[in-house]
PDB file of N, CA and C in Angstrom:
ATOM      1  N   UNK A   1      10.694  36.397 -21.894  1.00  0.00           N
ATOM      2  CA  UNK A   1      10.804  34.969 -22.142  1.00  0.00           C
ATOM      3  C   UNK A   1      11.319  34.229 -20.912  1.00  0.00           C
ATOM      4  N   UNK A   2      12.060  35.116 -20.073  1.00  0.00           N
ATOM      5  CA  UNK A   2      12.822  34.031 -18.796  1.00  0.00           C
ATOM      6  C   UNK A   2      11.738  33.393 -17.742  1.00  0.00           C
ATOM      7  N   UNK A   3      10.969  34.547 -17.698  1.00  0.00           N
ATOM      8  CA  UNK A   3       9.617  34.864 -16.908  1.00  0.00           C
ATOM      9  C   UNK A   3       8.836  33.573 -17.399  1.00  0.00           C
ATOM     10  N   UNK A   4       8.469  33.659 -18.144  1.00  0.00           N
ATOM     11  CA  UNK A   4       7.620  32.758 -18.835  1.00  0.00           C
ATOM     12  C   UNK A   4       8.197  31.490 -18.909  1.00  0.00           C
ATOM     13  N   UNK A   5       9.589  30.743 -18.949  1.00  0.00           N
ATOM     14  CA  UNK A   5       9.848  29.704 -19.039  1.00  0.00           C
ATOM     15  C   UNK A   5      10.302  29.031 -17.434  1.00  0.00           C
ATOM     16  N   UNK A   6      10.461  30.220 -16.498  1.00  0.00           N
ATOM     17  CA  UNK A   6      10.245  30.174 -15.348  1.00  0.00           C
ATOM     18  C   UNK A   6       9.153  29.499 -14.648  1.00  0.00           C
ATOM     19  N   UNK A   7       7.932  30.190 -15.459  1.00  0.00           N
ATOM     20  CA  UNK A   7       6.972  29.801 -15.090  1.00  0.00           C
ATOM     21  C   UNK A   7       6.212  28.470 -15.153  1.00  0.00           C
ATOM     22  N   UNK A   8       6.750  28.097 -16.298  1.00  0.00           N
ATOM     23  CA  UNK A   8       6.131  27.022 -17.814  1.00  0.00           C
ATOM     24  C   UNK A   8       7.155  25.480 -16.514  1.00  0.00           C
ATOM     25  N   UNK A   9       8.550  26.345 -16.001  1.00  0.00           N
ATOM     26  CA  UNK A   9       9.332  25.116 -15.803  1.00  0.00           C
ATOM     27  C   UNK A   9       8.443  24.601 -14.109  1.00  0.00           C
ATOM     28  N   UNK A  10       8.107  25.908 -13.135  1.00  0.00           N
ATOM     29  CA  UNK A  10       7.732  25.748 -12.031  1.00  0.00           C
ATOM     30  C   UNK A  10       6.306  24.645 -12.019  1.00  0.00           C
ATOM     31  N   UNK A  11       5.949  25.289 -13.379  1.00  0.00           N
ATOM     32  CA  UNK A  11       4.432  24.584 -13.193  1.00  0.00           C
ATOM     33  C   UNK A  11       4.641  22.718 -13.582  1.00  0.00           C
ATOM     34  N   UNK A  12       5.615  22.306 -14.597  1.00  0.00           N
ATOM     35  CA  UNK A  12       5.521  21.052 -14.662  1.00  0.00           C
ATOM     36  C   UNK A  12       6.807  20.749 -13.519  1.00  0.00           C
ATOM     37  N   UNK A  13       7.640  21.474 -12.688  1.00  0.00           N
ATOM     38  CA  UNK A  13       8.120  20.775 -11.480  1.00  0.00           C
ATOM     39  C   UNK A  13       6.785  20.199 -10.306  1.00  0.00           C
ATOM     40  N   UNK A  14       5.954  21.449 -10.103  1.00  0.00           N
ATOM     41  CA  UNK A  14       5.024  21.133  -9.656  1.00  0.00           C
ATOM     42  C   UNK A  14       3.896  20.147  -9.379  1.00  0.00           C
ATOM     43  N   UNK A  15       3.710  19.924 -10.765  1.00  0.00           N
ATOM     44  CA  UNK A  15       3.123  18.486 -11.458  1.00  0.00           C
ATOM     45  C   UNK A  15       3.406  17.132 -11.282  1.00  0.00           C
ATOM     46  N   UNK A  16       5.137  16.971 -11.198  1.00  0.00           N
ATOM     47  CA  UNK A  16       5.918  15.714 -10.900  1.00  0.00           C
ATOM     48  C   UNK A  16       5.824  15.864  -9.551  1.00  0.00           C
ATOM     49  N   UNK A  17       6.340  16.748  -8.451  1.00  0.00           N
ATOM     50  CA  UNK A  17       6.395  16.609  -7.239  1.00  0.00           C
ATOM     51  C   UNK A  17       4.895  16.036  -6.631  1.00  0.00           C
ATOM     52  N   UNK A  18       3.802  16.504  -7.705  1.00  0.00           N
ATOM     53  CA  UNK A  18       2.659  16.223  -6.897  1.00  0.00           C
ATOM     54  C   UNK A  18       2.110  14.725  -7.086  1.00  0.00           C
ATOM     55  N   UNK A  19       2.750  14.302  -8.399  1.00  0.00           N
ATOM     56  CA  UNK A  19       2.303  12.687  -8.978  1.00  0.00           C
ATOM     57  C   UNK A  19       3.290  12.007  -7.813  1.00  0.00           C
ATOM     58  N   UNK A  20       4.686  12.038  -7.475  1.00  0.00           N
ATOM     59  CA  UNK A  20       4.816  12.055  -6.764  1.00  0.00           C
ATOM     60  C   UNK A  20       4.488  11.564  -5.417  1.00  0.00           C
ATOM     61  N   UNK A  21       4.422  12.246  -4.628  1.00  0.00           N
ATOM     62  CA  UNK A  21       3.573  12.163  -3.532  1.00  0.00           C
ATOM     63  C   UNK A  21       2.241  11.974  -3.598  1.00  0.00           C
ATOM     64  N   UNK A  22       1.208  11.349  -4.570  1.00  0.00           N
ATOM     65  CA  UNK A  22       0.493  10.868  -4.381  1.00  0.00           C
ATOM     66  C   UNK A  22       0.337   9.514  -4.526  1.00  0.00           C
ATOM     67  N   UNK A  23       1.807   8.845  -5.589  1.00  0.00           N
ATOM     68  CA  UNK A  23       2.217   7.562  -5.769  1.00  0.00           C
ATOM     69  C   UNK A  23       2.927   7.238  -4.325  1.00  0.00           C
ATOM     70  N   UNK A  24       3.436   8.153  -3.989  1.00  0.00           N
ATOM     71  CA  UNK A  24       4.451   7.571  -2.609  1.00  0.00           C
ATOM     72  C   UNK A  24       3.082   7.353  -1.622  1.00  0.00           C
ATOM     73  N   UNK A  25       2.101   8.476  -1.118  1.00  0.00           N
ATOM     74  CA  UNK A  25       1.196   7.831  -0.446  1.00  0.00           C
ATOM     75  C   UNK A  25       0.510   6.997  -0.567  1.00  0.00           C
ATOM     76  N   UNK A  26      -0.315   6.389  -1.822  1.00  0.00           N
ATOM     77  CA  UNK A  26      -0.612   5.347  -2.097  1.00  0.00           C
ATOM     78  C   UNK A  26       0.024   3.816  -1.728  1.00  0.00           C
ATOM     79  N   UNK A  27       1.541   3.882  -1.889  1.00  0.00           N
ATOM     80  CA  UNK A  27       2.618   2.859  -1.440  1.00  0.00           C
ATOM     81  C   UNK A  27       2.633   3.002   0.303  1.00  0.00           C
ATOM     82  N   UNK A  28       2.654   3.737   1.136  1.00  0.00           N
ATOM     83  CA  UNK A  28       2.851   3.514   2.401  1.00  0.00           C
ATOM     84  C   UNK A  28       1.284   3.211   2.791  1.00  0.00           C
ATOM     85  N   UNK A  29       0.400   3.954   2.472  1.00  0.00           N
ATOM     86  CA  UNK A  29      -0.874   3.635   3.044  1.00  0.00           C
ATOM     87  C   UNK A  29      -1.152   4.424   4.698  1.00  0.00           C
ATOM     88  N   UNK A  30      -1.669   3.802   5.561  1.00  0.00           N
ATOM     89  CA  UNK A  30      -2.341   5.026   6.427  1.00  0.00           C
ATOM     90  C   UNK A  30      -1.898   4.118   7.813  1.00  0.00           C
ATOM     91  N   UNK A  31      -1.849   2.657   7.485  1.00  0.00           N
ATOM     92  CA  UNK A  31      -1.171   1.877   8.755  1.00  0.00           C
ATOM     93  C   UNK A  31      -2.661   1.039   9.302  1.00  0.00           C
ATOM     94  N   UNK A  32      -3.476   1.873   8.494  1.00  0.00           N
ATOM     95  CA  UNK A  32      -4.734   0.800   9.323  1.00  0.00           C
ATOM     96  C   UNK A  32      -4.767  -0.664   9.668  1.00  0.00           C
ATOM     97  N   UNK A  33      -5.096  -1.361  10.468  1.00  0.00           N
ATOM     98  CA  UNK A  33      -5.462  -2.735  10.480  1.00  0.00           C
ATOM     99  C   UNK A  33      -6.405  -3.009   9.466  1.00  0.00           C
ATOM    100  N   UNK A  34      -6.644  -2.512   8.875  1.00  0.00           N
ATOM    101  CA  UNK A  34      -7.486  -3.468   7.527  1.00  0.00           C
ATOM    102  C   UNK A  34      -6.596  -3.196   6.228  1.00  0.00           C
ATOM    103  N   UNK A  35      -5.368  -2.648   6.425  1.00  0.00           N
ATOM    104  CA  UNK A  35      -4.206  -3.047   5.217  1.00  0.00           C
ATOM    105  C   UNK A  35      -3.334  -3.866   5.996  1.00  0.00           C
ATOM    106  N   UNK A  36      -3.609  -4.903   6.743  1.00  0.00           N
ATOM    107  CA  UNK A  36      -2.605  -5.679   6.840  1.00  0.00           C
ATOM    108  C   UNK A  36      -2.719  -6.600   5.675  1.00  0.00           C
ATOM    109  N   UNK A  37      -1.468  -7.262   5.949  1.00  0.00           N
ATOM    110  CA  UNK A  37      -0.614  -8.711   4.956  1.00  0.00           C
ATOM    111  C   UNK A  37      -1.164  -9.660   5.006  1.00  0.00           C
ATOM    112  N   UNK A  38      -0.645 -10.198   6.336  1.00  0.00           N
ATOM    113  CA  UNK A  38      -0.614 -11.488   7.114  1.00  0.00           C
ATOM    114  C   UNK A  38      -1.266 -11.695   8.341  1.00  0.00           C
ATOM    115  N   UNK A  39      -2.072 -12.116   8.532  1.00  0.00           N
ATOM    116  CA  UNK A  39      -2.537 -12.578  10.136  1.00  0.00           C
ATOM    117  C   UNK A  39      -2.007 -13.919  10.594  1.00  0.00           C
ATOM    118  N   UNK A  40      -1.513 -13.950  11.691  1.00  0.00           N
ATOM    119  CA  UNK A  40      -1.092 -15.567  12.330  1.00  0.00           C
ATOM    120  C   UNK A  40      -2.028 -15.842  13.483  1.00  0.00           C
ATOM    121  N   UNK A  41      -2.587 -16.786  13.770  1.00  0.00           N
ATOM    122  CA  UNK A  41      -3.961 -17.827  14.413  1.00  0.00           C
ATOM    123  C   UNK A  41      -3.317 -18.376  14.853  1.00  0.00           C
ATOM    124  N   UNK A  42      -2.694 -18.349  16.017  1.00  0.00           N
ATOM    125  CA  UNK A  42      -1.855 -19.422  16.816  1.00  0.00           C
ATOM    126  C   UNK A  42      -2.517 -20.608  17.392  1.00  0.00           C
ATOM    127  N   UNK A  43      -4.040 -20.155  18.002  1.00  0.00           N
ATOM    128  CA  UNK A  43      -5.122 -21.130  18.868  1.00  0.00           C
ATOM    129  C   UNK A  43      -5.222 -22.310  17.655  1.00  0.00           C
ATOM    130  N   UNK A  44      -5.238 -21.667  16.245  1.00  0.00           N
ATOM    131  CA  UNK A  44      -5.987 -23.159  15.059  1.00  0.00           C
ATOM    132  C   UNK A  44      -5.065 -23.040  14.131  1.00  0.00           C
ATOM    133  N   UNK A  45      -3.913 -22.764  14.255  1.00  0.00           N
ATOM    134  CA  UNK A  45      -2.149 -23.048  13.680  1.00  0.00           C
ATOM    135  C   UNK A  45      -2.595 -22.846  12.190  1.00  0.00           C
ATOM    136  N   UNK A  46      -3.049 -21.211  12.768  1.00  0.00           N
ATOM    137  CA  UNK A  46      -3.414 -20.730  10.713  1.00  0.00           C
ATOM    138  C   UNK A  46      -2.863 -19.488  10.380  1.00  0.00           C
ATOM    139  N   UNK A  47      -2.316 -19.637   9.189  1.00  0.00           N
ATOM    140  CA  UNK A  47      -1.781 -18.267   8.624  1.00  0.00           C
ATOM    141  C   UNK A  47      -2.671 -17.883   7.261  1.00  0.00           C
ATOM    142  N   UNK A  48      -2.842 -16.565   7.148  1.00  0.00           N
ATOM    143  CA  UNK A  48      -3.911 -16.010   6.553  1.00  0.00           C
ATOM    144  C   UNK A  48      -3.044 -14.746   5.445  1.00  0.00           C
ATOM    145  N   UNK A  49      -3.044 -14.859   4.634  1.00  0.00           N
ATOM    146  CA  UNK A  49      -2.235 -13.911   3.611  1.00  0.00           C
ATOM    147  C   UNK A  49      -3.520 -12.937   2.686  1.00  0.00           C
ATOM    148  N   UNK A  50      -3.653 -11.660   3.039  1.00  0.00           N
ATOM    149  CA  UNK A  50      -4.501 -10.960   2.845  1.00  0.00           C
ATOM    150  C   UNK A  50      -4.702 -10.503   1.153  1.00  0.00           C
ATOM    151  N   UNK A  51      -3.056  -9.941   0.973  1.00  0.00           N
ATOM    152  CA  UNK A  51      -3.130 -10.156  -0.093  1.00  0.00           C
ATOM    153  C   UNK A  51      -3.432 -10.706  -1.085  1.00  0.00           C
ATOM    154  N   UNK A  52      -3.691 -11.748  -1.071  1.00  0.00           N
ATOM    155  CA  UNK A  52      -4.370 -12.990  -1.939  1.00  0.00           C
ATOM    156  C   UNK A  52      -5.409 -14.305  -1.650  1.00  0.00           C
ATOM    157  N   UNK A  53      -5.743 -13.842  -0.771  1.00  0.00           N
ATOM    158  CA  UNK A  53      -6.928 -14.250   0.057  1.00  0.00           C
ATOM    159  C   UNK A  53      -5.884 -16.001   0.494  1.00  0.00           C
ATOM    160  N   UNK A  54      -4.894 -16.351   0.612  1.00  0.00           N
ATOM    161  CA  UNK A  54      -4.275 -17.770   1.139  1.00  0.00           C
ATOM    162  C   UNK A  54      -4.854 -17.980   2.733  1.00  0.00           C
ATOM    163  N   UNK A  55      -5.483 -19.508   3.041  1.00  0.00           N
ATOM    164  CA  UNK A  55      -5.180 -19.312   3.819  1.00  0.00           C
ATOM    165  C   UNK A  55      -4.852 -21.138   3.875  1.00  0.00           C
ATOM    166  N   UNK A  56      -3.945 -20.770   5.174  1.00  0.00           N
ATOM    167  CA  UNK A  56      -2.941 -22.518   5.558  1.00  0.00           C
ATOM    168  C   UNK A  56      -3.197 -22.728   6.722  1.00  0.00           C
ATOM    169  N   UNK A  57      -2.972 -24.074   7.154  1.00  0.00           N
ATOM    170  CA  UNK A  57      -3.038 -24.989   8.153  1.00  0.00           C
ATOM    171  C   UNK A  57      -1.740 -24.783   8.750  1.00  0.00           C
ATOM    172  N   UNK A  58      -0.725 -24.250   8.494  1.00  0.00           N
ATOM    173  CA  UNK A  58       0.883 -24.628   8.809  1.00  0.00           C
ATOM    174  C   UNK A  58       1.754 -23.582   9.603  1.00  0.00           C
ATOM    175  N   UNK A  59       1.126 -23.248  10.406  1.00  0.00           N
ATOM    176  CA  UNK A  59       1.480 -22.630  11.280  1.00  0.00           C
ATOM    177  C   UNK A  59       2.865 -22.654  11.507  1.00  0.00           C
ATOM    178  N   UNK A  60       3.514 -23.562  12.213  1.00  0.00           N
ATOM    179  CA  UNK A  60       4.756 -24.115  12.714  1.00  0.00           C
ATOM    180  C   UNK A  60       5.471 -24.154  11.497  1.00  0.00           C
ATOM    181  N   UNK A  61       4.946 -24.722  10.561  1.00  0.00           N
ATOM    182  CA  UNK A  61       6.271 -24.669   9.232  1.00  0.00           C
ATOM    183  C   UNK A  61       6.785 -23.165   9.266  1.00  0.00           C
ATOM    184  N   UNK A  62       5.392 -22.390   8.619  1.00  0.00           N
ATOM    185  CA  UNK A  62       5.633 -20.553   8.606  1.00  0.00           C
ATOM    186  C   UNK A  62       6.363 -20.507   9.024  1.00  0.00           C
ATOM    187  N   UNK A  63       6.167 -20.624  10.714  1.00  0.00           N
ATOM    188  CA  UNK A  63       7.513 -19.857  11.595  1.00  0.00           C
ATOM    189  C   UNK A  63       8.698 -20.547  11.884  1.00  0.00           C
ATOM    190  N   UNK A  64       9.202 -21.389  11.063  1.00  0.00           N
ATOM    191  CA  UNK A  64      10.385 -22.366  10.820  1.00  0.00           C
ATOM    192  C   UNK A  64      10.893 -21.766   9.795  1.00  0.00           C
ATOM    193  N   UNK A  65      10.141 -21.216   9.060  1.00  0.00           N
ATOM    194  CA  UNK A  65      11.136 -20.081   7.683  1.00  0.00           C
ATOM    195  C   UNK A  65      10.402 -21.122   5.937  1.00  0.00           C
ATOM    196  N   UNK A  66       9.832 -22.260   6.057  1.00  0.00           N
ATOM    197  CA  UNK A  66       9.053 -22.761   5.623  1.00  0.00           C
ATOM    198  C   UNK A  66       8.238 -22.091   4.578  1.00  0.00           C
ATOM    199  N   UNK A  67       8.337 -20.880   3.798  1.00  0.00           N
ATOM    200  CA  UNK A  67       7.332 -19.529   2.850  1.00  0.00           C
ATOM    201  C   UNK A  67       7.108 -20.191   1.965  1.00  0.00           C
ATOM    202  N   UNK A  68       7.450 -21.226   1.122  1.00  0.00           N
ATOM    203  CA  UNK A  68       7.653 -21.844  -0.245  1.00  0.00           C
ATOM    204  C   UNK A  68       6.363 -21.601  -0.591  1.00  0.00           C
ATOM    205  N   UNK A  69       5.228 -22.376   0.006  1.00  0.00           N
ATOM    206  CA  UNK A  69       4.104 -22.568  -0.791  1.00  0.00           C
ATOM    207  C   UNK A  69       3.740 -20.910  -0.706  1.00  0.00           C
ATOM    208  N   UNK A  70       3.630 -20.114   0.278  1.00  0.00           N
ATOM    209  CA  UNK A  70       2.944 -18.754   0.118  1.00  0.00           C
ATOM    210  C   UNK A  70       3.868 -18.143  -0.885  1.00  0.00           C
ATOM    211  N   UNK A  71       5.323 -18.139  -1.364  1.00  0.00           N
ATOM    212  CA  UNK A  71       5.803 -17.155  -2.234  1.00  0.00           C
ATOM    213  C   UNK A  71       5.555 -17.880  -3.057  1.00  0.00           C
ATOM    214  N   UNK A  72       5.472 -19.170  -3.798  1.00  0.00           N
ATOM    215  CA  UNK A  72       4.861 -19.566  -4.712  1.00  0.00           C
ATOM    216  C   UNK A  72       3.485 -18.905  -5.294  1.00  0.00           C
ATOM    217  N   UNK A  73       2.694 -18.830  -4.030  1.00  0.00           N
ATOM    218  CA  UNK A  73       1.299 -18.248  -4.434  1.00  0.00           C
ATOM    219  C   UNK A  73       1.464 -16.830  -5.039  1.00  0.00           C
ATOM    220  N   UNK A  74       2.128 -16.093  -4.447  1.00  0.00           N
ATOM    221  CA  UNK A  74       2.405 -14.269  -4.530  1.00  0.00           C
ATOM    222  C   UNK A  74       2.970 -14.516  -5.817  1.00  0.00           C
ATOM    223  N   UNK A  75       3.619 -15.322  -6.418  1.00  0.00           N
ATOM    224  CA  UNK A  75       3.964 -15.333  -7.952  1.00  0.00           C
ATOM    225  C   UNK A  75       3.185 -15.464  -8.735  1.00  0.00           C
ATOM    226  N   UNK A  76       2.539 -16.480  -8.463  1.00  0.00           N
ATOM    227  CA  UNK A  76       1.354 -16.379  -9.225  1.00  0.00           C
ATOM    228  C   UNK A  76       0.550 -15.480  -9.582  1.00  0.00           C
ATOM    229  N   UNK A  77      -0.042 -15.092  -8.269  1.00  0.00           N
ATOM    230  CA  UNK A  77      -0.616 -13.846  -8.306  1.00  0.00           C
ATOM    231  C   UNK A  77      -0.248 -12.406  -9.129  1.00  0.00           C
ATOM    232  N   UNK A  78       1.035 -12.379  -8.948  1.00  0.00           N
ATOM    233  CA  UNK A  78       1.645 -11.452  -9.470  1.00  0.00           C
ATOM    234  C   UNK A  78       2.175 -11.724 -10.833  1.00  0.00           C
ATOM    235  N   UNK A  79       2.010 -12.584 -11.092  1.00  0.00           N
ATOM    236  CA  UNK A  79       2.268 -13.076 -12.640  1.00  0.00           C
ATOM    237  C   UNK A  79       0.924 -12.524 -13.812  1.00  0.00           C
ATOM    238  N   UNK A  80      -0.103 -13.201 -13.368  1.00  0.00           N
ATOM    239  CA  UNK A  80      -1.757 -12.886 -13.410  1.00  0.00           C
ATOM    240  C   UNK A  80      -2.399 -11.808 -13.376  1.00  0.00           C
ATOM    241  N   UNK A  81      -1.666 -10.103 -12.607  1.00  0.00           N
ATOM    242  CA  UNK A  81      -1.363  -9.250 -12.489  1.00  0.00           C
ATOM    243  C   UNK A  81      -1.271  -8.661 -13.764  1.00  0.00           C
ATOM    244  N   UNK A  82       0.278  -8.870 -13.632  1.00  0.00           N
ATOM    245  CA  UNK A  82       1.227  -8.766 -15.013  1.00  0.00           C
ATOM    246  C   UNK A  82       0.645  -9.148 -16.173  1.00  0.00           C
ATOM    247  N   UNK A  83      -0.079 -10.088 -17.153  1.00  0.00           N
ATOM    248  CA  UNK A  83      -0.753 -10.537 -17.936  1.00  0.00           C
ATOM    249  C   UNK A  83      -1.931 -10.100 -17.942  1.00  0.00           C
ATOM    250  N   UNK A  84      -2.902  -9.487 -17.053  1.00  0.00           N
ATOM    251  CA  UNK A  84      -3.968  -8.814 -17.674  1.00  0.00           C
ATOM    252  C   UNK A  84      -3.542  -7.437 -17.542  1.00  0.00           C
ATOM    253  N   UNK A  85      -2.848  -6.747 -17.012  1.00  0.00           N
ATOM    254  CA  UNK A  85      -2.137  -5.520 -17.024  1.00  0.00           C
ATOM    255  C   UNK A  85      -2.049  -5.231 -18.846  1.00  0.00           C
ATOM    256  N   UNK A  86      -0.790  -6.632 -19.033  1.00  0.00           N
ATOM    257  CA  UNK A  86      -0.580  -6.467 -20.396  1.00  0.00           C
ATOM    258  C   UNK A  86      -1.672  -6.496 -22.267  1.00  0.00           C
ATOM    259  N   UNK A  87      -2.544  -6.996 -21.461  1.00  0.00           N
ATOM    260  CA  UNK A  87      -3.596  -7.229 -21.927  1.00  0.00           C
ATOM    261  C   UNK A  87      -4.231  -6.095 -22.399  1.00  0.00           C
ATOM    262  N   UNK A  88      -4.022  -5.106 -21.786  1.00  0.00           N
ATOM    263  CA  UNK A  88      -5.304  -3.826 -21.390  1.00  0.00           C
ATOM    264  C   UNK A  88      -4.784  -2.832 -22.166  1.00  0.00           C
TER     265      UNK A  88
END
């Protein structure tokens, strides 16, 4: 019986370690330039939010600390998320 619950315990440690690390890689991603965020357009004072396809005229606000309207948007988004998530 030790054998066997040894076994029974290795195999679902196994299982979690592997969900795991396939949730953790999923979250870091690979670093490519086509998982970026944000792009900033300095030449036509545009910021581009990938995540949610935003894009603004406001260059100079952005980099004044100015986020309101983009974290506004990411709420949304993520609200909208959340509600058909719950849906399903």
């Amino acid at each position: 019986m030790k054998v066997l619950r040894a076994r029974v315990y290795d195999k679902f440690q196994k299982e979690a370690q592997d969900e795991y690390a396939e949730n953790r890689k999923a979250a870091v991603g690979t670093g490519d330039r086509s998982e970026r965020i944000r792009t900033y357009n300095f030449p036509q004072s545009r910021v581009t939010d990938h995540r949610i396809g935003l894009t603004l005229q406001k260059l100079e606000q952005i980099l004044q600390g100015n986020l309101n309207e983009i974290i506004d948007q990411l709420i949304v988004e993520e609200q909208a998320k959340m509600m058909e998530h719950t849906s399903e």
